[in-house]
C-alpha atoms as a PDB file:
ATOM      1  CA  UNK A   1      32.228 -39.085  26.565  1.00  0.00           C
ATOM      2  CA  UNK A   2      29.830 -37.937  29.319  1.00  0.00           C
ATOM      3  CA  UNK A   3      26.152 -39.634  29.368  1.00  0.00           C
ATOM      4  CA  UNK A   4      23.145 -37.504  29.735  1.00  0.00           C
ATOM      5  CA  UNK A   5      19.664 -38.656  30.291  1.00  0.00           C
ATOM      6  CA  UNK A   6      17.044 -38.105  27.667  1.00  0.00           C
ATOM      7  CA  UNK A   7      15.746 -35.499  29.562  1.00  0.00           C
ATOM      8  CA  UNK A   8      18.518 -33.073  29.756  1.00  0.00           C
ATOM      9  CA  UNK A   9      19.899 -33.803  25.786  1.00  0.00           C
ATOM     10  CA  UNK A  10      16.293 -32.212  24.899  1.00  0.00           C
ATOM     11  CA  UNK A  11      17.120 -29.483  27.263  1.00  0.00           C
ATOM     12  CA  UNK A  12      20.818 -28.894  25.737  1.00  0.00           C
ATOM     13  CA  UNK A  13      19.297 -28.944  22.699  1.00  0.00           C
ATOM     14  CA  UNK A  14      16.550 -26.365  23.515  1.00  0.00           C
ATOM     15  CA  UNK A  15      19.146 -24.182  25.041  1.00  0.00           C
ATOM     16  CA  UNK A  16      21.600 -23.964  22.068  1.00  0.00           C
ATOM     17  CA  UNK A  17      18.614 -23.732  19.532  1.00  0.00           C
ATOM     18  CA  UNK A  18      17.356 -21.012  21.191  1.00  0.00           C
ATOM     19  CA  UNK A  19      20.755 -19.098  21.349  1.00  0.00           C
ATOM     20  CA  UNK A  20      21.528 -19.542  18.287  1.00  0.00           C
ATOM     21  CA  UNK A  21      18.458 -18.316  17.298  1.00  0.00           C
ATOM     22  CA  UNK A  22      19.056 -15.233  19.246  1.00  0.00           C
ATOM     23  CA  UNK A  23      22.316 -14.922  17.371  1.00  0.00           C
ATOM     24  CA  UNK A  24      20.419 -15.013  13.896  1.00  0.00           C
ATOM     25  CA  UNK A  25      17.209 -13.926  14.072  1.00  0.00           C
ATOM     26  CA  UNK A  26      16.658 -14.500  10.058  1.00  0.00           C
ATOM     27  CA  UNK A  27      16.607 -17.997  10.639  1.00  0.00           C
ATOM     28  CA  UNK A  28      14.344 -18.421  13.160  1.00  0.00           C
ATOM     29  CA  UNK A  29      10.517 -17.257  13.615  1.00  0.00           C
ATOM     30  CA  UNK A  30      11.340 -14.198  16.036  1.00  0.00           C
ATOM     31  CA  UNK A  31       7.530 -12.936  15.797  1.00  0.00           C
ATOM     32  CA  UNK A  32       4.167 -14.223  15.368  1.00  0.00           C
ATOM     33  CA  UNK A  33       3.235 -15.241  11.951  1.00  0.00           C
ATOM     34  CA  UNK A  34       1.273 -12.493  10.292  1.00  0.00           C
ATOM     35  CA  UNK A  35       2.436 -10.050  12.252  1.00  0.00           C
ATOM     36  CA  UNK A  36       5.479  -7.424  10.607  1.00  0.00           C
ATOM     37  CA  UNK A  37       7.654  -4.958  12.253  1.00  0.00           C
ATOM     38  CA  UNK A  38       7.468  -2.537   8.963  1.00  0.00           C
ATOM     39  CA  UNK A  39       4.853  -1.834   6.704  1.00  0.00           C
ATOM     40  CA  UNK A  40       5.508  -3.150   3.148  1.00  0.00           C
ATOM     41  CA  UNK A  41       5.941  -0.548   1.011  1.00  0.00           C
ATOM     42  CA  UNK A  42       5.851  -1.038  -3.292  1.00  0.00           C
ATOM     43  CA  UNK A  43       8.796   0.604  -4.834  1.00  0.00           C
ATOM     44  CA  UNK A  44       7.808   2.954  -7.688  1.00  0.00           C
ATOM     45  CA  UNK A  45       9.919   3.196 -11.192  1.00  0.00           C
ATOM     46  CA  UNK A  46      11.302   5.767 -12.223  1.00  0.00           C
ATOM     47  CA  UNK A  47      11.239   4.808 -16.046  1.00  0.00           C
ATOM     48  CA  UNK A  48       8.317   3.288 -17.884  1.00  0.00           C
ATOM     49  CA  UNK A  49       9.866  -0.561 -16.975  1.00  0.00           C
ATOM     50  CA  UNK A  50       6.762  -2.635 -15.118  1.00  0.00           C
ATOM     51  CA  UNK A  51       7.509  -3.109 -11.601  1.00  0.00           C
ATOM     52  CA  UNK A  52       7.189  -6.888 -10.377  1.00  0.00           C
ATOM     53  CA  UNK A  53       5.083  -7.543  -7.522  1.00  0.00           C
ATOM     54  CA  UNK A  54       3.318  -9.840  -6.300  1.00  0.00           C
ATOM     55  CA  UNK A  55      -0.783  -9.595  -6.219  1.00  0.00           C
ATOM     56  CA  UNK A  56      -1.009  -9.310  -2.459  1.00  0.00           C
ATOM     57  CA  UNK A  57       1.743  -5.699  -2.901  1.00  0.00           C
ATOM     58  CA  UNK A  58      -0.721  -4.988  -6.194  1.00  0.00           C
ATOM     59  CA  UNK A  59      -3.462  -5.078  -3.887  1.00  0.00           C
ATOM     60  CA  UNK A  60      -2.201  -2.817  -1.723  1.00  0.00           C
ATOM     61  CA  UNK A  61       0.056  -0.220  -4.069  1.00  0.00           C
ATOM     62  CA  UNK A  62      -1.536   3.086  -3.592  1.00  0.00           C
ATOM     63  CA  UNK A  63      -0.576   4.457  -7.104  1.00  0.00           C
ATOM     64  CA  UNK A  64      -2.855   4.380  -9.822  1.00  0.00           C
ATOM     65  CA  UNK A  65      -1.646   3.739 -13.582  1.00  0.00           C
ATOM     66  CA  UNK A  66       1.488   2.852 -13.494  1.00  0.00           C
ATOM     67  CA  UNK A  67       3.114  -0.604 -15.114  1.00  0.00           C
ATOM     68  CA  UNK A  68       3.463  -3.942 -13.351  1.00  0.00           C
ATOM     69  CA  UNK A  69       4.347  -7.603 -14.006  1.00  0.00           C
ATOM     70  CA  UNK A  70       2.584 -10.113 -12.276  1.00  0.00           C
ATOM     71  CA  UNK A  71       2.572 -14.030 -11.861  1.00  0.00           C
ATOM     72  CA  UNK A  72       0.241 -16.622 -11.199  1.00  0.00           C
ATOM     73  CA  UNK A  73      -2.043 -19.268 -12.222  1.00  0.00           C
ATOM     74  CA  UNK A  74      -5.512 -18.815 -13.910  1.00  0.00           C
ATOM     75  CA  UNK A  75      -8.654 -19.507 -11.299  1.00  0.00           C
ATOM     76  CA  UNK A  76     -11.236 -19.061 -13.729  1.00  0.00           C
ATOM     77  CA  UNK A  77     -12.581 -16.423 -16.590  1.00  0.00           C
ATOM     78  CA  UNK A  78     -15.189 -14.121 -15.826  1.00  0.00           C
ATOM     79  CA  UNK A  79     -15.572 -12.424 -19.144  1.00  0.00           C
ATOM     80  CA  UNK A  80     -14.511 -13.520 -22.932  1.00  0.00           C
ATOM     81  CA  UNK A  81     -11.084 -11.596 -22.216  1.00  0.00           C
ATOM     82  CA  UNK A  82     -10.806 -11.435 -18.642  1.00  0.00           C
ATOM     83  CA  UNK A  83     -10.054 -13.655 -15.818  1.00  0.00           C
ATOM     84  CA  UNK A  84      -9.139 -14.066 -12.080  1.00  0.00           C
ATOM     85  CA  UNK A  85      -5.274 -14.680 -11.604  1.00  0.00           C
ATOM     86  CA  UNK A  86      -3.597 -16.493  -8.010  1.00  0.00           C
ATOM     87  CA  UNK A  87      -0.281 -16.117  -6.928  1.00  0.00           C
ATOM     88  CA  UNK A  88      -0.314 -17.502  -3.576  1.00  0.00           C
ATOM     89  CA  UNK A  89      -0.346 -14.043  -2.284  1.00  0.00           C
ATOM     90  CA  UNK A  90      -4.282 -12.854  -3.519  1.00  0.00           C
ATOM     91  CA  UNK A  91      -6.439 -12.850  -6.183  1.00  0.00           C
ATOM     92  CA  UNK A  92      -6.717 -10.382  -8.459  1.00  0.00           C
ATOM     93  CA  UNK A  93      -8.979  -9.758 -12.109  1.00  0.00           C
ATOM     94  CA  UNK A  94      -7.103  -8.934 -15.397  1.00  0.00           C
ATOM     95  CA  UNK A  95      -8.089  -8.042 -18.344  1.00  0.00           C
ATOM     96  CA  UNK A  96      -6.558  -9.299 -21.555  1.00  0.00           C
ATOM     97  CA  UNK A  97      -6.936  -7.749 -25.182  1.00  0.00           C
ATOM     98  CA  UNK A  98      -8.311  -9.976 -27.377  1.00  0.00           C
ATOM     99  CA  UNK A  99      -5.237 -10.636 -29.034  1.00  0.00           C
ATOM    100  CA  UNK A 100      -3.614 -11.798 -25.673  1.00  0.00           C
ATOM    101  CA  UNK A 101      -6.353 -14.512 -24.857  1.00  0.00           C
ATOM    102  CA  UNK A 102      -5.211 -17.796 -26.177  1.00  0.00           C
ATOM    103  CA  UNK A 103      -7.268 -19.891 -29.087  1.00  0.00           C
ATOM    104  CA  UNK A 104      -8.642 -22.839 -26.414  1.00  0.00           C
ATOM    105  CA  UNK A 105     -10.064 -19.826 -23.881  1.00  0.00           C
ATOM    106  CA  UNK A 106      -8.764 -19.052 -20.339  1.00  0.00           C
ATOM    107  CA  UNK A 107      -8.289 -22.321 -18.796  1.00  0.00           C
ATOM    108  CA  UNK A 108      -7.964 -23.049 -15.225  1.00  0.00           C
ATOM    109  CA  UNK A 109      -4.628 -23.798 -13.631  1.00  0.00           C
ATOM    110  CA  UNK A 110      -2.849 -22.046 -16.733  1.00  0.00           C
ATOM    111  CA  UNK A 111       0.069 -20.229 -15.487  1.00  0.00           C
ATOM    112  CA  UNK A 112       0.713 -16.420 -16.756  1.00  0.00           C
ATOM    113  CA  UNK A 113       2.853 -14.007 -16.254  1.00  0.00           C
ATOM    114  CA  UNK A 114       0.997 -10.609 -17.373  1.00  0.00           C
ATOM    115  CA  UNK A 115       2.552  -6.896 -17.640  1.00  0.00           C
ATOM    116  CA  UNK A 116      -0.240  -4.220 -17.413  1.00  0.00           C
ATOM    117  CA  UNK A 117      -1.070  -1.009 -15.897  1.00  0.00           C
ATOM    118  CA  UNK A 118      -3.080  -1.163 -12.375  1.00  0.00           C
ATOM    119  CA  UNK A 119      -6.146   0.682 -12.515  1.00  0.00           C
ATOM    120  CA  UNK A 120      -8.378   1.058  -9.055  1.00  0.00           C
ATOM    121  CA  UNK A 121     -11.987   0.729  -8.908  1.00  0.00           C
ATOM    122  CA  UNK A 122     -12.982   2.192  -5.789  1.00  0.00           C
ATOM    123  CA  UNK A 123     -12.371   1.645  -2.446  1.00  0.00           C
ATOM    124  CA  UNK A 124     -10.924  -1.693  -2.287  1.00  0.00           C
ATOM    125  CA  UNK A 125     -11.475  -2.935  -6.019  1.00  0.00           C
ATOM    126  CA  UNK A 126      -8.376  -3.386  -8.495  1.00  0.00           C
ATOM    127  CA  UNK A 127      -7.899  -4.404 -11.949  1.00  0.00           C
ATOM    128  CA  UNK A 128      -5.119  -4.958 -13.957  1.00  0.00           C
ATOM    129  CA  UNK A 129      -5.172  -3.960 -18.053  1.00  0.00           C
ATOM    130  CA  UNK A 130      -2.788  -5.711 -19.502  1.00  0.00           C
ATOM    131  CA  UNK A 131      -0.683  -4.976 -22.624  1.00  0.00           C
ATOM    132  CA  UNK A 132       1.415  -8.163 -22.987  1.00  0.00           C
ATOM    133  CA  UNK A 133       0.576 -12.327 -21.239  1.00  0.00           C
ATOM    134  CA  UNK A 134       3.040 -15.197 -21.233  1.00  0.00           C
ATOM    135  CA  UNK A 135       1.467 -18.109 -21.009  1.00  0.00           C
ATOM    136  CA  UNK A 136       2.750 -21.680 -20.338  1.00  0.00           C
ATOM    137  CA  UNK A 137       0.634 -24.319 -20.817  1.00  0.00           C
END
């Protein structure tokens, strides 16, 4: 078995890393972080079924009034039925009917998963009604 110094292992290692990198660019960071080749596009239904997405693609769908699911975890309520939901993604406010919000209130950290219809409010402003929450406590 040949011997190699230190120096050139690290090297070796470099080199093959970096080839097979080349090789399979899925498994590697080819690109800066936050920087995409294609712009992310939302993909429209064609039936009444809510689309999943997550807040940050809600955020940025340029439809108006159409159904989607989303996921996250409660930050806090701004209003007796609405509240500000996290995904990891964004932020974004939904509004509950009254018959969605639980008994105890809209408690922070709560996860949800909402379905609603996506509603903007100007330029950069979104809201989500929603027709039907899962919560898990």
């Amino acid at each position: 078995m040949a011997r190699f110094p230190v120096r050139s292992k690290n090297f070796l290692t470099a080199l093959i890393s970096a080839a097979a990198l080349s090789l399979f660019p899925q498994y590697g960071a080819t690109q800066p972080a936050g920087q995409h080749t294609q712009q992310e596009q939302v993909r429209y239904p064609e039936n009444d079924e809510p689309t999943r997405l997550t807040i940050r693609e809600a955020l940025r769908a340029e439809r108006h009034n159409y159904m989607i699911e989303l996921s996250g975890v409660v930050l806090r309520q701004t209003g007796p039925h609405s509240a500000i939901i996290h995904d990891g993604t964004a932020a974004i406010e939904v509004e509950l009917p009254p018959a969605q919000v639980p008994s105890h209130g809209l408690k922070a950290n709560s996860h949800v998963r909402v379905r609603g219809e996506i509603n903007h409010e100007g330029h950069r402003a979104h809201e989500v009604e929603v027709t039907e929450a899962f919560w898990s406590f």
